[in-house]
PDB file of N, CA and C in Angstrom:
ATOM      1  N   UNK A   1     153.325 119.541 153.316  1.00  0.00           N
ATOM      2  CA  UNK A   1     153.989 120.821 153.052  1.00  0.00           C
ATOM      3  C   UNK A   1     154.253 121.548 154.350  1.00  0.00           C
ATOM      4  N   UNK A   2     155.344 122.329 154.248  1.00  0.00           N
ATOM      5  CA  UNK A   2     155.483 123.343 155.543  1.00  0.00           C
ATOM      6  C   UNK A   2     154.642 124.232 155.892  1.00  0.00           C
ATOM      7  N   UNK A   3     154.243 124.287 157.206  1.00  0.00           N
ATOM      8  CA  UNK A   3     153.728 125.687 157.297  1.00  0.00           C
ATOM      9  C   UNK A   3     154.573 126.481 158.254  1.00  0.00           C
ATOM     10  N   UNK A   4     155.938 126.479 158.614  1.00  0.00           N
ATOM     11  CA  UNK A   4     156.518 126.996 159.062  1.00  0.00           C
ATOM     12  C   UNK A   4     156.639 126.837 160.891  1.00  0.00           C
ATOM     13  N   UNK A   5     155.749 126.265 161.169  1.00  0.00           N
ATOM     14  CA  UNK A   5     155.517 126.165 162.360  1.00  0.00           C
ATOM     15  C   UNK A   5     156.461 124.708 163.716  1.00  0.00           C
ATOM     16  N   UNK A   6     157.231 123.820 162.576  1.00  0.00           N
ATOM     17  CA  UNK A   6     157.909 123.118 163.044  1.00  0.00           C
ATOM     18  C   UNK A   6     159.311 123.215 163.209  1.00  0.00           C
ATOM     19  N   UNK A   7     159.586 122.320 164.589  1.00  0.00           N
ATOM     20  CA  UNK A   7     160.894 123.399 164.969  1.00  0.00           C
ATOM     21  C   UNK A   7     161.958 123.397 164.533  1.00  0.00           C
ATOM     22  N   UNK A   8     162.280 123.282 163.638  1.00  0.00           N
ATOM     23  CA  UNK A   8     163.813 123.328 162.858  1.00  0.00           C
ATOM     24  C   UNK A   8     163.410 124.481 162.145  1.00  0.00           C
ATOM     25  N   UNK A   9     162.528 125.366 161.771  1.00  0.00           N
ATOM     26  CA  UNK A   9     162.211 126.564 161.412  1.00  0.00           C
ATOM     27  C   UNK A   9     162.599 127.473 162.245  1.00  0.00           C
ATOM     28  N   UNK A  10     163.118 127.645 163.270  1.00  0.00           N
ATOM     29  CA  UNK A  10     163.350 127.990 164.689  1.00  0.00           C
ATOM     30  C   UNK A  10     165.083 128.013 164.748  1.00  0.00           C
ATOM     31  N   UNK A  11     165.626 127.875 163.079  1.00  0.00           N
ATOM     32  CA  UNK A  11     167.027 127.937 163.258  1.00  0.00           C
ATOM     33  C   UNK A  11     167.245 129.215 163.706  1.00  0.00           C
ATOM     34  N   UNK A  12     167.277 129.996 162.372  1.00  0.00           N
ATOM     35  CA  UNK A  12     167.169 131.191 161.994  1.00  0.00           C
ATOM     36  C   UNK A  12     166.142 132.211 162.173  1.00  0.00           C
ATOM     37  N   UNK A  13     165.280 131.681 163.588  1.00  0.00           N
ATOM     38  CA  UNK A  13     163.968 132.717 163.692  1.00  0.00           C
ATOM     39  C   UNK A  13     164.255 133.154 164.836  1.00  0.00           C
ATOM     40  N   UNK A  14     164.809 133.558 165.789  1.00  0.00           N
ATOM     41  CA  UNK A  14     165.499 134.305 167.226  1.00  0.00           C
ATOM     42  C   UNK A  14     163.791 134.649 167.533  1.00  0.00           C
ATOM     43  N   UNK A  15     162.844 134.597 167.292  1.00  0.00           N
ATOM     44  CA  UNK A  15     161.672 135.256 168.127  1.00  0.00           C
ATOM     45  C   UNK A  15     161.028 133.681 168.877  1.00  0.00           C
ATOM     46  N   UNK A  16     161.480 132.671 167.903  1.00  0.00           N
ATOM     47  CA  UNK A  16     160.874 131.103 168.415  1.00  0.00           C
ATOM     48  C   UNK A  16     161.587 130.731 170.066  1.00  0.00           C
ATOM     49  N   UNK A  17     160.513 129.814 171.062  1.00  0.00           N
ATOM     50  CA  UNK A  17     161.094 130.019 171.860  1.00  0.00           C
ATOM     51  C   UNK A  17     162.620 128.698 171.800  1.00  0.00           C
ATOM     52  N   UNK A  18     162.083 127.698 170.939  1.00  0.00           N
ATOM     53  CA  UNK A  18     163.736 126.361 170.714  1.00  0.00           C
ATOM     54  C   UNK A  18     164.511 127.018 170.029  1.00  0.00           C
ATOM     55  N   UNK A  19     164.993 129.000 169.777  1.00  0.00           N
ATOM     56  CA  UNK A  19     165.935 129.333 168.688  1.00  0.00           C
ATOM     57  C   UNK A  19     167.086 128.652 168.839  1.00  0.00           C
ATOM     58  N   UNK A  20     167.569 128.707 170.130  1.00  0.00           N
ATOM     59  CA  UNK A  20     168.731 128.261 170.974  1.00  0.00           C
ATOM     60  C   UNK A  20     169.286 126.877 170.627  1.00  0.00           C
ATOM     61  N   UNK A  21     168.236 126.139 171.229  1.00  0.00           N
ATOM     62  CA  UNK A  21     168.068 124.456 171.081  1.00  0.00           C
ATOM     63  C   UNK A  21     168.442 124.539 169.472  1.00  0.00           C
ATOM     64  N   UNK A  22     167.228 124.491 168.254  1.00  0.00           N
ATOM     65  CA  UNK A  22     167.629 124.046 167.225  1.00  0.00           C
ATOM     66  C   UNK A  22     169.169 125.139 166.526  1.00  0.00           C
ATOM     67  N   UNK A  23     169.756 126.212 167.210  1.00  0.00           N
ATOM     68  CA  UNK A  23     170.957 126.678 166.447  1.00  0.00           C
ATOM     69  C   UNK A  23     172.104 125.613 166.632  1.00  0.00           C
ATOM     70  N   UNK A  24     172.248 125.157 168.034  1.00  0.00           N
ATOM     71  CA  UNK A  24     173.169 123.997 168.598  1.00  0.00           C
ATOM     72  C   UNK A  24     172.770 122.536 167.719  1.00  0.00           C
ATOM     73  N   UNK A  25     172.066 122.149 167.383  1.00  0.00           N
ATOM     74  CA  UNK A  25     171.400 120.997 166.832  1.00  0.00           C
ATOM     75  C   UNK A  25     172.236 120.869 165.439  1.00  0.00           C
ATOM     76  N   UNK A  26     173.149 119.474 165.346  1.00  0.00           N
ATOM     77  CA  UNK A  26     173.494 119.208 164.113  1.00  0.00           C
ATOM     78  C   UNK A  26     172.572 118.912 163.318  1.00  0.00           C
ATOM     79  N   UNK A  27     172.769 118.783 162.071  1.00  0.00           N
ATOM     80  CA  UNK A  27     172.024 118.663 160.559  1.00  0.00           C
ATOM     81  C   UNK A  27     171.838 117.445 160.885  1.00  0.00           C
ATOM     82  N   UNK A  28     172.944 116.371 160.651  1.00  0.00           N
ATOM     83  CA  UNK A  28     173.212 114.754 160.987  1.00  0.00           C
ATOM     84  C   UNK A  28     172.169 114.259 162.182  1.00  0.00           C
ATOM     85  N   UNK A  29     171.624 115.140 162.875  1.00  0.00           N
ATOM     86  CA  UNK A  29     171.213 114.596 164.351  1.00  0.00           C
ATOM     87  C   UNK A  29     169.341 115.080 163.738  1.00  0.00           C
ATOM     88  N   UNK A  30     169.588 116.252 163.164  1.00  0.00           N
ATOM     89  CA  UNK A  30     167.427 116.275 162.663  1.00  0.00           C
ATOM     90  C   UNK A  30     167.354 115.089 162.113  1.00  0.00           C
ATOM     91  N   UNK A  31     166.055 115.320 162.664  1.00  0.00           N
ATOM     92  CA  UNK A  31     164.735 113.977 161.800  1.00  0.00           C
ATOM     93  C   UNK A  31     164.767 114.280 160.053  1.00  0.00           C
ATOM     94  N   UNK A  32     163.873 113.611 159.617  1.00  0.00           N
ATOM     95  CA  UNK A  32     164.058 113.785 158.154  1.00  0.00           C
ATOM     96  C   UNK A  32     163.014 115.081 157.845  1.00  0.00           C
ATOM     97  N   UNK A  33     162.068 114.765 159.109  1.00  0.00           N
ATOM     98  CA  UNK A  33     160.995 115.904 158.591  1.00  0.00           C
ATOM     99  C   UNK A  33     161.146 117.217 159.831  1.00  0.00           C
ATOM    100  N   UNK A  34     162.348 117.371 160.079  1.00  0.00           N
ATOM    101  CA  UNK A  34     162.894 118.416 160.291  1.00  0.00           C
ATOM    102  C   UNK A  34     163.813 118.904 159.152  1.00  0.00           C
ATOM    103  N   UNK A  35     164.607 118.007 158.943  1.00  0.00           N
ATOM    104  CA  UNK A  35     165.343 118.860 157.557  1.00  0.00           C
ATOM    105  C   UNK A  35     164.387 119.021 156.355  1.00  0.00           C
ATOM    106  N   UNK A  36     163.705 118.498 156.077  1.00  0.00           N
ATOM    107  CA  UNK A  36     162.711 118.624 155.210  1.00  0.00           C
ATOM    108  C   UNK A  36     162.103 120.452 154.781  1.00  0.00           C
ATOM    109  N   UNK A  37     161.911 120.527 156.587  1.00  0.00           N
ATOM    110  CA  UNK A  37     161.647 122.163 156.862  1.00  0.00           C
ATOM    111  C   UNK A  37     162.562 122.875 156.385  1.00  0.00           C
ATOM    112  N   UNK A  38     164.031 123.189 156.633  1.00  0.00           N
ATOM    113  CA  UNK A  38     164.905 123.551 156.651  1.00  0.00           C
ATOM    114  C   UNK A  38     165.075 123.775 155.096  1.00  0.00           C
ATOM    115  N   UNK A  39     164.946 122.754 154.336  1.00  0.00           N
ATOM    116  CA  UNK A  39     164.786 122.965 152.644  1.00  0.00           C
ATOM    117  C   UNK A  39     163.683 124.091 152.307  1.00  0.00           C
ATOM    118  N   UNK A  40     162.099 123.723 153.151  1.00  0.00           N
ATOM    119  CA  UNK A  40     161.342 124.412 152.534  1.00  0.00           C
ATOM    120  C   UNK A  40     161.765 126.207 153.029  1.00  0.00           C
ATOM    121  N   UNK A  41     162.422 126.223 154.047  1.00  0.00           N
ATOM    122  CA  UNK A  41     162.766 127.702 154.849  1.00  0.00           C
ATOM    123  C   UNK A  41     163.520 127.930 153.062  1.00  0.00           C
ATOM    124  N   UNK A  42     164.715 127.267 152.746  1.00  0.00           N
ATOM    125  CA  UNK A  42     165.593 127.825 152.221  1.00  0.00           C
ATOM    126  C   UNK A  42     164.784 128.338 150.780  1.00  0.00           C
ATOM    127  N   UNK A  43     163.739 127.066 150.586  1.00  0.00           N
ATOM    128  CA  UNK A  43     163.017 127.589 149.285  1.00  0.00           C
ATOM    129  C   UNK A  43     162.583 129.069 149.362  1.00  0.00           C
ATOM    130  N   UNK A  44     161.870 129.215 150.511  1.00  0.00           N
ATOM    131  CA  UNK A  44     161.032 130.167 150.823  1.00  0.00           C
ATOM    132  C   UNK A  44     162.357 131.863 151.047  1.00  0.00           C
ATOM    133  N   UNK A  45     163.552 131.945 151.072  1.00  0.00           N
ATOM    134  CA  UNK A  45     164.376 132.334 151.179  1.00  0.00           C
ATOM    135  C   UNK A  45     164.709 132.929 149.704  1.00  0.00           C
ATOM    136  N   UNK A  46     164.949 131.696 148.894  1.00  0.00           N
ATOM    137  CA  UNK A  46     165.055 131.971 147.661  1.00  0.00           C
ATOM    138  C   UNK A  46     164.122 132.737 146.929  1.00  0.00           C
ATOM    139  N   UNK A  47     162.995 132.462 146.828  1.00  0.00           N
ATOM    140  CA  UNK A  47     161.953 133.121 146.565  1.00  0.00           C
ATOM    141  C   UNK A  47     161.987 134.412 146.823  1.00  0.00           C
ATOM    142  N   UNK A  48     162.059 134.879 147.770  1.00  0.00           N
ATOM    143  CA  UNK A  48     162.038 136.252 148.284  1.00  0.00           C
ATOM    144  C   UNK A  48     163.570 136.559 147.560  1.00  0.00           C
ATOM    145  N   UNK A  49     164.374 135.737 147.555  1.00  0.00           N
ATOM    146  CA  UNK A  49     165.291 137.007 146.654  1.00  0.00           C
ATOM    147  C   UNK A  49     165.322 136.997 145.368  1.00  0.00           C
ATOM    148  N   UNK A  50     164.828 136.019 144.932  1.00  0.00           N
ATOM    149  CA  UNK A  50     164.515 136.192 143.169  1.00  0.00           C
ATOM    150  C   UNK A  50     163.273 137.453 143.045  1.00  0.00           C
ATOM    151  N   UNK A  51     162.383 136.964 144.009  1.00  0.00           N
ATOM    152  CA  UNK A  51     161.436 138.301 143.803  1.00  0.00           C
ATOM    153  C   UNK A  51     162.214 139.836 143.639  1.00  0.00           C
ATOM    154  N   UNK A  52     163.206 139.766 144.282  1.00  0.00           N
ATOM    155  CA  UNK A  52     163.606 141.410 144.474  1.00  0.00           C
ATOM    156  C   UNK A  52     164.763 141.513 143.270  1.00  0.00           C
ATOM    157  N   UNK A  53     165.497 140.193 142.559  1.00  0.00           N
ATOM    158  CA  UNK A  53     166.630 140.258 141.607  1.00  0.00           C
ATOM    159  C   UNK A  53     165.331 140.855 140.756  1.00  0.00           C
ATOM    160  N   UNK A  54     163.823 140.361 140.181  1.00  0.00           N
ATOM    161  CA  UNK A  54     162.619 140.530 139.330  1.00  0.00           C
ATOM    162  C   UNK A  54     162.482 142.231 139.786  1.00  0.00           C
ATOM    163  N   UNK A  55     162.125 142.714 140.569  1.00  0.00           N
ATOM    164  CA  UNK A  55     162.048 143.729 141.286  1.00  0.00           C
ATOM    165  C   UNK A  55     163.121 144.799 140.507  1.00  0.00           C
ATOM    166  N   UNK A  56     164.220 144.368 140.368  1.00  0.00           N
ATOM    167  CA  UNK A  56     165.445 145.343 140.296  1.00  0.00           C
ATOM    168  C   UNK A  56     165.528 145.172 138.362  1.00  0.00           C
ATOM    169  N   UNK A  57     164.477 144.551 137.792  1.00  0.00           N
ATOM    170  CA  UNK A  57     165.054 144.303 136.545  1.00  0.00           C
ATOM    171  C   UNK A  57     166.013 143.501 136.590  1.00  0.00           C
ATOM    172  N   UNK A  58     166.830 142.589 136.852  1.00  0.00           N
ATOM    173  CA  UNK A  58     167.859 141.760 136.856  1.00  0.00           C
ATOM    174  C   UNK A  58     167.758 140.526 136.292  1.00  0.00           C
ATOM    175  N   UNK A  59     168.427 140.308 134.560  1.00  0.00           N
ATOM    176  CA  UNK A  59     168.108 139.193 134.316  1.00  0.00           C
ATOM    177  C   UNK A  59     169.180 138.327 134.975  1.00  0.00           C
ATOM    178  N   UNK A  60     168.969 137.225 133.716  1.00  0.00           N
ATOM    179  CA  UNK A  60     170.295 135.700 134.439  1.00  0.00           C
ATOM    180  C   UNK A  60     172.016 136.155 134.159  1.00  0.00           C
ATOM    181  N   UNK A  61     171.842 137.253 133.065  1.00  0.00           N
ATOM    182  CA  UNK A  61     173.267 137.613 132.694  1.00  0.00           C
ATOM    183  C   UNK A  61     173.816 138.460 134.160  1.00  0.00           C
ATOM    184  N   UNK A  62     172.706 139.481 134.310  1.00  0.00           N
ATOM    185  CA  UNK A  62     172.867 140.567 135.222  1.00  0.00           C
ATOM    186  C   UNK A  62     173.424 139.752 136.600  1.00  0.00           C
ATOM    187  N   UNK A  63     172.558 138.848 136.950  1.00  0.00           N
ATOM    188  CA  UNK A  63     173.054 138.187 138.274  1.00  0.00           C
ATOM    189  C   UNK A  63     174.243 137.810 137.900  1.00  0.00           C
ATOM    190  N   UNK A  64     174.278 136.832 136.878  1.00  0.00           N
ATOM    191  CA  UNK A  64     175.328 136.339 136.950  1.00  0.00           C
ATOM    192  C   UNK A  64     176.838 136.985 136.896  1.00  0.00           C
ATOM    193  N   UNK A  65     176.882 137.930 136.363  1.00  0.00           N
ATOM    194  CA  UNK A  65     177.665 139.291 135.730  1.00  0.00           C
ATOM    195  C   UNK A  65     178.144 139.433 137.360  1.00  0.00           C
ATOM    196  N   UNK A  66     177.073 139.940 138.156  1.00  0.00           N
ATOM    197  CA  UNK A  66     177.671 140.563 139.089  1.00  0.00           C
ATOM    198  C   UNK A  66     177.451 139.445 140.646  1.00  0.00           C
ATOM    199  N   UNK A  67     177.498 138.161 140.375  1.00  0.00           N
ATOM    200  CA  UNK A  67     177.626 136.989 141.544  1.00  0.00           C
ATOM    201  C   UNK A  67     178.840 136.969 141.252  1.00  0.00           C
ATOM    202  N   UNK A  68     179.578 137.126 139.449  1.00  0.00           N
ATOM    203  CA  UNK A  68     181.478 137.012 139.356  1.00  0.00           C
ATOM    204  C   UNK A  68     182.107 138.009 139.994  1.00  0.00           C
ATOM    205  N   UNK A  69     181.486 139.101 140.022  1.00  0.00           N
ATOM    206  CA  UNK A  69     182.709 140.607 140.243  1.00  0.00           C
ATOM    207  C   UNK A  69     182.549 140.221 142.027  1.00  0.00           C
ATOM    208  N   UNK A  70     181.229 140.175 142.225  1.00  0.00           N
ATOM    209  CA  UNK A  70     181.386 139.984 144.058  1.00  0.00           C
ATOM    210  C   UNK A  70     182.208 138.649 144.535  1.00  0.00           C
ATOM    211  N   UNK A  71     181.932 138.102 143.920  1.00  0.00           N
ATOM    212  CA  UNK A  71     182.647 136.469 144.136  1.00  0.00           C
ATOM    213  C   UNK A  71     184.421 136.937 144.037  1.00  0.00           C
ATOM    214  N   UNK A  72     184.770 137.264 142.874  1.00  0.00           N
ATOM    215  CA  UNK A  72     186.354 138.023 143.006  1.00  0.00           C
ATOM    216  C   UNK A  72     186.816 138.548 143.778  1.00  0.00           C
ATOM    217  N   UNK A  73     186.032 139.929 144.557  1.00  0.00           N
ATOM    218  CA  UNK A  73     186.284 140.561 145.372  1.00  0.00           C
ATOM    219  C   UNK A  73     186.224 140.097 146.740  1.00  0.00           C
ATOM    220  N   UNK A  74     185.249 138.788 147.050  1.00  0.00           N
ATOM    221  CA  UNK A  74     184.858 137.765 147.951  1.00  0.00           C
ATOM    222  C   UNK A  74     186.821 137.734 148.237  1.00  0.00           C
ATOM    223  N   UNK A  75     187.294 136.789 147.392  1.00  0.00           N
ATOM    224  CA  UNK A  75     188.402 135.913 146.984  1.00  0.00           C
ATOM    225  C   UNK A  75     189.413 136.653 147.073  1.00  0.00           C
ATOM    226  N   UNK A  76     189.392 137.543 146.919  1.00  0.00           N
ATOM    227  CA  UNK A  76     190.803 138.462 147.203  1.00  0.00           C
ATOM    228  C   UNK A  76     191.048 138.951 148.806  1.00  0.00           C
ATOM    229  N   UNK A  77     189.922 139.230 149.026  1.00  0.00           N
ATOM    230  CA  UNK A  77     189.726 139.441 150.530  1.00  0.00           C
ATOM    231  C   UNK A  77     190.363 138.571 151.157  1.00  0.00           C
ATOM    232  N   UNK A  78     189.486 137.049 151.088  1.00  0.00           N
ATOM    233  CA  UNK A  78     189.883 136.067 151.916  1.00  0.00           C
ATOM    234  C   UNK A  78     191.187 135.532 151.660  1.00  0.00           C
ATOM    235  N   UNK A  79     192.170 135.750 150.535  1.00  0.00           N
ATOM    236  CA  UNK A  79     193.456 135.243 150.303  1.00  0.00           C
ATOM    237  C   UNK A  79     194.479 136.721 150.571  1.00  0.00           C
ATOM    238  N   UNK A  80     193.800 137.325 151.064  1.00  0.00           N
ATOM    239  CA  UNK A  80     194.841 138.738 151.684  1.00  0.00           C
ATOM    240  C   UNK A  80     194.528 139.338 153.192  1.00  0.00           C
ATOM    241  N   UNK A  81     193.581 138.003 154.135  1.00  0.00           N
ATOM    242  CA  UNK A  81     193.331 138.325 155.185  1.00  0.00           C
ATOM    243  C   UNK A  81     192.832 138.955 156.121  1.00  0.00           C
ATOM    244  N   UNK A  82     191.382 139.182 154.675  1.00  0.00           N
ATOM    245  CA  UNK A  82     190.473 140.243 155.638  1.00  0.00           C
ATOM    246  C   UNK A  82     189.854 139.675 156.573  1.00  0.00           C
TER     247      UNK A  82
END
């Protein structure tokens, strides 16, 4: 299991000192148990925002309800050149 401490955790952590090294680093080019990390970061990512959708009262309709209206507004943007 992760404990966060291996360096492909170091994508997205700007305080690690390889932030640099692993941001330049293709996906195709990590080890397996570097991407491995990279899954558990994203788990650990997820988590924290389901905690706060739980937090806000937000069921599966609610997300979903409003992942469509932002997703639309996403889509209009990008096909009118924001």
């Amino acid at each position: 299991m992760s404990n966060g401490e291996k360096s492909a955790s170091a994508v997205w952590k700007k305080w690690k000192s390889n932030h640099g090294t692993m941001q330049s680093e293709k996906l195709d080019d990590m080890s397996q148990e570097d991407k491995l990390e990279l899954m558990f970061e994203c788990i650990d990512i997820w988590h924290f925002v389901m905690n706060l959708f739980l937090g806000l009262k937000l069921d599966s309709k609610d997300i979903y309800t409003l992942y469509m209206l932002k997703n639309f507004e996403n889509l209009n943007r990008y096909n009118n050149g924001y």
